[in-house]
Structures are given as structure tokens and as C-alpha cells.
N, C-alpha and C. Protein backbone atom coordinates (compact mmCIF):
# COMPACT_ATOMS: atom_id res chain seq x y z
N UNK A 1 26.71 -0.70 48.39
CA UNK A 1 27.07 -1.52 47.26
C UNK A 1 26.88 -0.73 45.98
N UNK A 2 27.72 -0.74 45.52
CA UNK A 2 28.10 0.09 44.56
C UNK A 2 27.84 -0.93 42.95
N UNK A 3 26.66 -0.32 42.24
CA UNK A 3 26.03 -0.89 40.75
C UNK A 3 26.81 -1.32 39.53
N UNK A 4 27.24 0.21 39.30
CA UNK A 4 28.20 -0.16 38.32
C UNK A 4 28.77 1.03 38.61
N UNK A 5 30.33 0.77 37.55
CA UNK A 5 31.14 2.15 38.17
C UNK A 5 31.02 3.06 37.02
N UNK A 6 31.45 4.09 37.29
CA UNK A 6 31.23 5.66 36.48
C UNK A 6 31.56 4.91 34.75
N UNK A 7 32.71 4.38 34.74
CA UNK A 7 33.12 4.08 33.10
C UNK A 7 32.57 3.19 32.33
N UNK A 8 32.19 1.87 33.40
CA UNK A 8 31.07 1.14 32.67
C UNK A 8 29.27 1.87 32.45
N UNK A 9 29.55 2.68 32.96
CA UNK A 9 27.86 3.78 32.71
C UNK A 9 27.87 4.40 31.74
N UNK A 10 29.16 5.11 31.30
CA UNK A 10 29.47 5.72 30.37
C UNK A 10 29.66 5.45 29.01
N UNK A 11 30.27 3.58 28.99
CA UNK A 11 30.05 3.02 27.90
C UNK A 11 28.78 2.55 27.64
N UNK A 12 27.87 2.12 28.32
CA UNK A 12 27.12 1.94 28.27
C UNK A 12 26.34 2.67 27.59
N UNK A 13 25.63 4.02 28.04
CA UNK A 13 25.51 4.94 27.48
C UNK A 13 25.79 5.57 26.29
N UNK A 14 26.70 5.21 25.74
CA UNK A 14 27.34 5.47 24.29
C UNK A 14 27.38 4.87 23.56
N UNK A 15 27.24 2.98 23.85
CA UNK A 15 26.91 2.60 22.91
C UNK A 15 25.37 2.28 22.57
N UNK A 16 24.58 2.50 23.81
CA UNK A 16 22.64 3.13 23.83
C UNK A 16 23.02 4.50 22.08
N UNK A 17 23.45 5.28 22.73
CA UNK A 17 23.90 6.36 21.55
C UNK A 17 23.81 6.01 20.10
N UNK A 18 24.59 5.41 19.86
CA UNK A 18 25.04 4.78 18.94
C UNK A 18 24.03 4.06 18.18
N UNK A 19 23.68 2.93 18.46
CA UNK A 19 22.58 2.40 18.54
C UNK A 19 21.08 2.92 17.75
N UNK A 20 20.94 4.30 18.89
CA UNK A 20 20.56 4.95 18.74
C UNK A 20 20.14 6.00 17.30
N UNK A 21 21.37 6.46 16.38
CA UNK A 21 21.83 7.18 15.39
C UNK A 21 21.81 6.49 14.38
N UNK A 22 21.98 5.30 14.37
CA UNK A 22 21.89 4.05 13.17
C UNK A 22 20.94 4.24 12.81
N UNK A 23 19.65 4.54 14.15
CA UNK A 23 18.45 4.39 13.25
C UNK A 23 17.78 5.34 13.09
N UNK A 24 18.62 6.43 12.76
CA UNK A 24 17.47 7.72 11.97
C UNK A 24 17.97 7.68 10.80
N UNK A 25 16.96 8.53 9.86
CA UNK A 25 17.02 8.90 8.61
C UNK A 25 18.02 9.28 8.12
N UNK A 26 18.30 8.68 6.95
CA UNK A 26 19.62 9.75 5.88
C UNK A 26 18.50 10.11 4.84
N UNK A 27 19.08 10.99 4.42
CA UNK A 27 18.89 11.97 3.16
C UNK A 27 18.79 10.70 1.88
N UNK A 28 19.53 9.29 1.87
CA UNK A 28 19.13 8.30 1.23
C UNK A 28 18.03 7.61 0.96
N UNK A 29 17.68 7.56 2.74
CA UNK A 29 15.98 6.70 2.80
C UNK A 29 14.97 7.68 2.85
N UNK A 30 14.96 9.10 2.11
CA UNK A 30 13.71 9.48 1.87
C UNK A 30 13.37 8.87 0.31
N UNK A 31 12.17 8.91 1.11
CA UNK A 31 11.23 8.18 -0.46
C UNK A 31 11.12 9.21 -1.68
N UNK A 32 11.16 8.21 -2.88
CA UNK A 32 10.94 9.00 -3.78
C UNK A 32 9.84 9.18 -4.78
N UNK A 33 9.57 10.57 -4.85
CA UNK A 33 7.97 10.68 -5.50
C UNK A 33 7.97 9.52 -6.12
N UNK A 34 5.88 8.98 -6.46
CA UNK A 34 5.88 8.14 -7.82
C UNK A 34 4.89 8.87 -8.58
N UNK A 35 5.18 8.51 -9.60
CA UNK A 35 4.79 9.40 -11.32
C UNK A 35 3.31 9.37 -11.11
N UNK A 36 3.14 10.56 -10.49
CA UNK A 36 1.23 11.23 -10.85
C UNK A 36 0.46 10.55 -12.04
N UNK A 37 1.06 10.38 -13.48
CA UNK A 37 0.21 9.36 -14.17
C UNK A 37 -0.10 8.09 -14.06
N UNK A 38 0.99 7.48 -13.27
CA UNK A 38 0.75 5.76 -13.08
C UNK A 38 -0.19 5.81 -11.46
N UNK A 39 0.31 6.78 -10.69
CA UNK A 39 -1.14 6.85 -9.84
C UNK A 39 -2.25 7.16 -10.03
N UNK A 40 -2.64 7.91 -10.76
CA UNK A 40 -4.22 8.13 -11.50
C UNK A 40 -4.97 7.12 -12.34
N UNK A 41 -4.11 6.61 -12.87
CA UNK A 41 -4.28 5.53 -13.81
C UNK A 41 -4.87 3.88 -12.75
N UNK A 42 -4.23 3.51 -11.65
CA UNK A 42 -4.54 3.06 -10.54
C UNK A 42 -5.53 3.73 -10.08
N UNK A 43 -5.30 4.57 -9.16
CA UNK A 43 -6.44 5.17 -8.46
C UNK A 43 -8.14 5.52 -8.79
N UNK A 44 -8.10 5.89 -10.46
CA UNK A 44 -9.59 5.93 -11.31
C UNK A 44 -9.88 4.86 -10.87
N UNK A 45 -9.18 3.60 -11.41
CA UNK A 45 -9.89 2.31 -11.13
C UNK A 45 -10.37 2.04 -10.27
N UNK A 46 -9.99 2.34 -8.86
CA UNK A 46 -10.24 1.96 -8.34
C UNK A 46 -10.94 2.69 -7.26
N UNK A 47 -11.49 4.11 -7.20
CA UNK A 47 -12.76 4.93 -7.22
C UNK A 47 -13.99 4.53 -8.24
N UNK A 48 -13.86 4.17 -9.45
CA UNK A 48 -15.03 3.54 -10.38
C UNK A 48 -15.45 2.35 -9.41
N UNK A 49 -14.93 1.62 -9.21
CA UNK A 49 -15.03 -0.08 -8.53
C UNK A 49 -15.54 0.26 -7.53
N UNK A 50 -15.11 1.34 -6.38
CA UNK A 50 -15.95 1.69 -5.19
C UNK A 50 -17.41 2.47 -5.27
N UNK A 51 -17.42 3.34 -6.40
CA UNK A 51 -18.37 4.22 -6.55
C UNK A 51 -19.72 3.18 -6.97
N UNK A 52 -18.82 2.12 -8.14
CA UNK A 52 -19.95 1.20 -8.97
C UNK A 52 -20.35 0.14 -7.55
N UNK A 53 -19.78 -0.55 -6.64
CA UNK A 53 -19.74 -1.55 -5.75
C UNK A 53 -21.10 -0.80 -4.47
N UNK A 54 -20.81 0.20 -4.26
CA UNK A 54 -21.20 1.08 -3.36
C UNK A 54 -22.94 1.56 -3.89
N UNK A 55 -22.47 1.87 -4.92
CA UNK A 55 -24.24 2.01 -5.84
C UNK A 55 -25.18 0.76 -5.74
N UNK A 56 -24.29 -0.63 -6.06
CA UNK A 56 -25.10 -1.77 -5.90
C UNK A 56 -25.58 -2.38 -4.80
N UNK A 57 -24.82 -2.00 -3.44
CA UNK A 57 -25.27 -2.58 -2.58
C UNK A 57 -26.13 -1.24 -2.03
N UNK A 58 -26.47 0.11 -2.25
CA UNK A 58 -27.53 0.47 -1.87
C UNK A 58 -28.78 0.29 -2.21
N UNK A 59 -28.77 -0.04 -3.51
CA UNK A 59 -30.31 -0.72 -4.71
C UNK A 59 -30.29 -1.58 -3.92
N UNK A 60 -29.71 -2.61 -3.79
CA UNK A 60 -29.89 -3.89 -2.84
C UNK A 60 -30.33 -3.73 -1.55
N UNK A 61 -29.79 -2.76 -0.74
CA UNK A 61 -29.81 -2.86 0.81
C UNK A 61 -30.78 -1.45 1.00
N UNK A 62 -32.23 -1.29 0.37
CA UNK A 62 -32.89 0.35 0.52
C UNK A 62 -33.44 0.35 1.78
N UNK A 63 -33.09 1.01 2.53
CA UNK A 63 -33.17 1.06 4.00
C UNK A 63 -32.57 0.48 4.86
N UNK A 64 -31.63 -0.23 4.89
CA UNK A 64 -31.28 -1.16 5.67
C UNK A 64 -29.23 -0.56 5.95
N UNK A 65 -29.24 -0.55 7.37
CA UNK A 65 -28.02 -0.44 7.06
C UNK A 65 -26.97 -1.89 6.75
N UNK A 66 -25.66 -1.25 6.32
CA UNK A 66 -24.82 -2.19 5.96
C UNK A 66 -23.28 -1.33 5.67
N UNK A 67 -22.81 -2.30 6.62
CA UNK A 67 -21.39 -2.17 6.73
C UNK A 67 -19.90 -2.91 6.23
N UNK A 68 -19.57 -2.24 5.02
CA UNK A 68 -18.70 -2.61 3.73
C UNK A 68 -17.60 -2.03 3.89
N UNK A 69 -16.28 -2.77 3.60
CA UNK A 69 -14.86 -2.18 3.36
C UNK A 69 -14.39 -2.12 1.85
N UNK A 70 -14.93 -1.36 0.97
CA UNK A 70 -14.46 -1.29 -0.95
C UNK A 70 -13.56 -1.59 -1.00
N UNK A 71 -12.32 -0.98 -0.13
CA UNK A 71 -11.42 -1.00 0.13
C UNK A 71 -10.83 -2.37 -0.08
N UNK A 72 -10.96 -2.61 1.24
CA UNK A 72 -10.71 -4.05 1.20
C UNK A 72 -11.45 -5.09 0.15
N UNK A 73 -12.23 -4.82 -0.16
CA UNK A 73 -12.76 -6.34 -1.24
C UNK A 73 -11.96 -5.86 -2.79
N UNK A 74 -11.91 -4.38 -2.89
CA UNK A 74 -10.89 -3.88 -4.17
C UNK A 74 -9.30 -5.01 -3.90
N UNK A 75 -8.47 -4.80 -2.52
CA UNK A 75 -7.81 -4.85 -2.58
C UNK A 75 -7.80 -6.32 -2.89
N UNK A 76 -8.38 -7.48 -2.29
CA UNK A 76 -8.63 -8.58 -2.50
C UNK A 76 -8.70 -9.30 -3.68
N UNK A 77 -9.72 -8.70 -4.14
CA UNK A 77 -9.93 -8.89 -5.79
C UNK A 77 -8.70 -8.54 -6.72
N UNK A 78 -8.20 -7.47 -5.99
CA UNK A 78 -6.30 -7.49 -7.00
C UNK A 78 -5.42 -8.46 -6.76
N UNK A 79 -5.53 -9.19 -5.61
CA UNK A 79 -4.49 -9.59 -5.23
C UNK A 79 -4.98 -11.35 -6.33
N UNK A 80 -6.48 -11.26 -6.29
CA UNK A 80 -6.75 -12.87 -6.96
C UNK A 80 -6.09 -12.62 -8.28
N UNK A 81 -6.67 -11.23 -8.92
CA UNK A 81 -6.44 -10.86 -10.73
C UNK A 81 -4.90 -11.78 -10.72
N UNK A 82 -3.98 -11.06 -9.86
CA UNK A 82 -2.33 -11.20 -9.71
C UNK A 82 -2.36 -12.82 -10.31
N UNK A 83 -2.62 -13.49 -9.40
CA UNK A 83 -2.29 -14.80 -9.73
C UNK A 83 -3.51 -15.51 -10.47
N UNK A 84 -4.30 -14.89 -11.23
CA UNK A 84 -5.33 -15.81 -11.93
C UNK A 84 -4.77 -15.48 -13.74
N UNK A 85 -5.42 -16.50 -14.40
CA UNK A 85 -4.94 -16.10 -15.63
C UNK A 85 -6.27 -16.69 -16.97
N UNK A 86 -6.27 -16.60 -17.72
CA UNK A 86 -7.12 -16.69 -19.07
C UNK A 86 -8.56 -15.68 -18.65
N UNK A 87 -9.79 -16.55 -18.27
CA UNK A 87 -10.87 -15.80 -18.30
C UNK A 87 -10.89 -15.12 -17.19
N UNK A 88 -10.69 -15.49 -15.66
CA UNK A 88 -10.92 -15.09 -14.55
C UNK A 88 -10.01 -13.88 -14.68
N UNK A 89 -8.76 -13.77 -14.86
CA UNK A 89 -8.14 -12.75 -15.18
C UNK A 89 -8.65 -11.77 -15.57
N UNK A 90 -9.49 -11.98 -17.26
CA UNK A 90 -9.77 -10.87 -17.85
C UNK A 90 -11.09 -10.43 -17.11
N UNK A 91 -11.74 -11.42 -16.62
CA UNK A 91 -13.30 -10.50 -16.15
C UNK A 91 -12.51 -9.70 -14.54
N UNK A 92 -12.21 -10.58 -13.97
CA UNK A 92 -11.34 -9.18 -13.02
C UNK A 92 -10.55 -7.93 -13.36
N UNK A 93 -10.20 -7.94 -14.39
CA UNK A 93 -9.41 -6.74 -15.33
C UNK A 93 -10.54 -5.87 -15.70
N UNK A 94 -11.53 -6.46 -15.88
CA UNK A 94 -12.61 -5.57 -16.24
C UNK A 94 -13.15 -4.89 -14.94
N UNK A 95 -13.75 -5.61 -14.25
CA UNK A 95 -14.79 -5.46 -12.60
C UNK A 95 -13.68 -4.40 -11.90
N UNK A 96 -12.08 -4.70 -11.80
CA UNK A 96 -11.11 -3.61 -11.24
C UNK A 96 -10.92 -2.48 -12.22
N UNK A 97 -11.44 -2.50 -13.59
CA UNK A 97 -11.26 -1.27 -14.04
C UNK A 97 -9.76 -0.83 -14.05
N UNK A 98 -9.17 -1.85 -14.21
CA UNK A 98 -7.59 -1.80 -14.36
C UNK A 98 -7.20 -1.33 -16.32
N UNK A 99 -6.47 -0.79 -16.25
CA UNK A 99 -5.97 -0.08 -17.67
C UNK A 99 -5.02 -1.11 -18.06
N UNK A 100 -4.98 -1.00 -19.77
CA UNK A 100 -4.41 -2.06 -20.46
C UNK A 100 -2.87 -2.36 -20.21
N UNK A 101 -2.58 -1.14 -20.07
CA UNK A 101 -0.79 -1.20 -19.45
C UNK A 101 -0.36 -1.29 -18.45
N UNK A 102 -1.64 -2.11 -17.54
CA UNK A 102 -1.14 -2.43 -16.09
C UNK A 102 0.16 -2.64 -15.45
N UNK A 103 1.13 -3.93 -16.50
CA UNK A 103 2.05 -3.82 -15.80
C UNK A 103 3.30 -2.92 -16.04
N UNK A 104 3.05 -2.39 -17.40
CA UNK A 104 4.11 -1.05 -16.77
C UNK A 104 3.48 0.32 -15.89
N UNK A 105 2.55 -0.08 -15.35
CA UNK A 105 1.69 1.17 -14.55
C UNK A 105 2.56 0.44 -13.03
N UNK A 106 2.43 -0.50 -12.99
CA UNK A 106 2.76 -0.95 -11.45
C UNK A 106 4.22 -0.72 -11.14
N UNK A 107 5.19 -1.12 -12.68
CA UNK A 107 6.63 -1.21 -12.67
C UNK A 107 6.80 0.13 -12.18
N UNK A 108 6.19 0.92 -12.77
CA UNK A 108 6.34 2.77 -12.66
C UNK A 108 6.13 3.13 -11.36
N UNK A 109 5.02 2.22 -10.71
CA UNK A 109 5.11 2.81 -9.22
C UNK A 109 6.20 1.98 -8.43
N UNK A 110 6.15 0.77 -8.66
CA UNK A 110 7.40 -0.04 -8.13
C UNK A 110 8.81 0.95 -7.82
N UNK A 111 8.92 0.81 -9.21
CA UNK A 111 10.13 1.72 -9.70
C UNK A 111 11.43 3.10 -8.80
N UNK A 112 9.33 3.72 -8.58
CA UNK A 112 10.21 4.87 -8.13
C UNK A 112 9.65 5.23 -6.34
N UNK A 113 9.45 3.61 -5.90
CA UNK A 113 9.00 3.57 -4.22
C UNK A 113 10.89 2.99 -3.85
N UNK A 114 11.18 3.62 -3.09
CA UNK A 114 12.58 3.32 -2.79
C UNK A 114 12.12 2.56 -1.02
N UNK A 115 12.32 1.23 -1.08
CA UNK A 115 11.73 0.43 0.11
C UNK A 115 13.40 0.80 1.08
């Protein structure tokens, strides 16, 4: 009993191919740098926030271990700043060590991330 025959294998196969080629890279979807100043400008902040976060819970925790993600509670705490506004805003603007031109710092990385 015979599966399939030689020409239906062959299409088959070609359009696997096909398929296939759609989904590699063009020379379009490489990403494009983002501006070294609007990442530094981010990134300080948010080495200060880990360095300062990281200092406090060792005064706090002297001898004791303890296991923290900066990372993650940085990222958290940005995501509240985003949608909070009057005071909570500004004391998170402060605690993230975020720079006054935040949002053209973000537009700038936005900008030039090609999704």
C-alpha cells in the first residue's frame, strides 16, 4: 500500500519550504541601535535604585541571608510610576531616580526599537 505518491511528496515538501523562508530574517527586521544617551540616562537610574535598595536591606538583614530580585521590584515600581499621578508619581520619580525628561528618554528608546 502505497502512502502517498512521488508528486504529492514533493508538493508537500515545497510548500514545508516555503513556509519555511517566510520566516527568516530580512535585512528589514534587524533591529535598530537605541541612542546610548537615552540608555544611560535609564540605566543610572536604575543601578542607583539597586545599589541604594541593596545597601538597605543589608543594614537590615546583618547576617542573615536574603534573597531579592532589584530587578524585579525596579521593574514593578515603573510600571505603578506609569499609571500613578500627582504625589505617588512624584515620590516614585524620585525612589526610581528617573530624569526630568523621562518621556522623551522613553520616546527615544521607543523610537528607534523597530518591533
Amino acid at each position: 500500500m502505497q502512502l502517498m505518491s512521488p508528486i504529492s511528496l514533493c508538493v508537500v515538501l515545497l510548500s514545508l519550504f516555503s513556509v519555511a523562508l517566510s520566516q527568516c530574517l530580512t535585512d528589514s527586521d534587524v533591529e535598530k541601535s537605541t541612542s546610548p544617551t537615552a540608555q544611560h540616562a535609564v540605566y543610572t537610574g536604575q543601578q542607583e535604585f539597586t545599589f541604594d535598595l541593596l545597601t538597605v536591606l543589608n543594614n537590615a538583614n546583618k547576617g542573615k541571608n536574603v534573597f531579592v530580585s532589584p530587578f524585579s521590584i525596579y521593574q514593578a515600581l515603573l510600571t505603578a510610576y506609569f499609571i500613578s499621578n500627582k504625589n505617588t508619581e512624584a515620590n516614585l520619580k524620585q525612589v526610581l531616580r528617573l530624569p526630568a525628561n523621562l518621556v522623551s528618554i522613553f520616546s527615544k528608546l521607543f523610537s528607534t526599537t523597530q518591533i
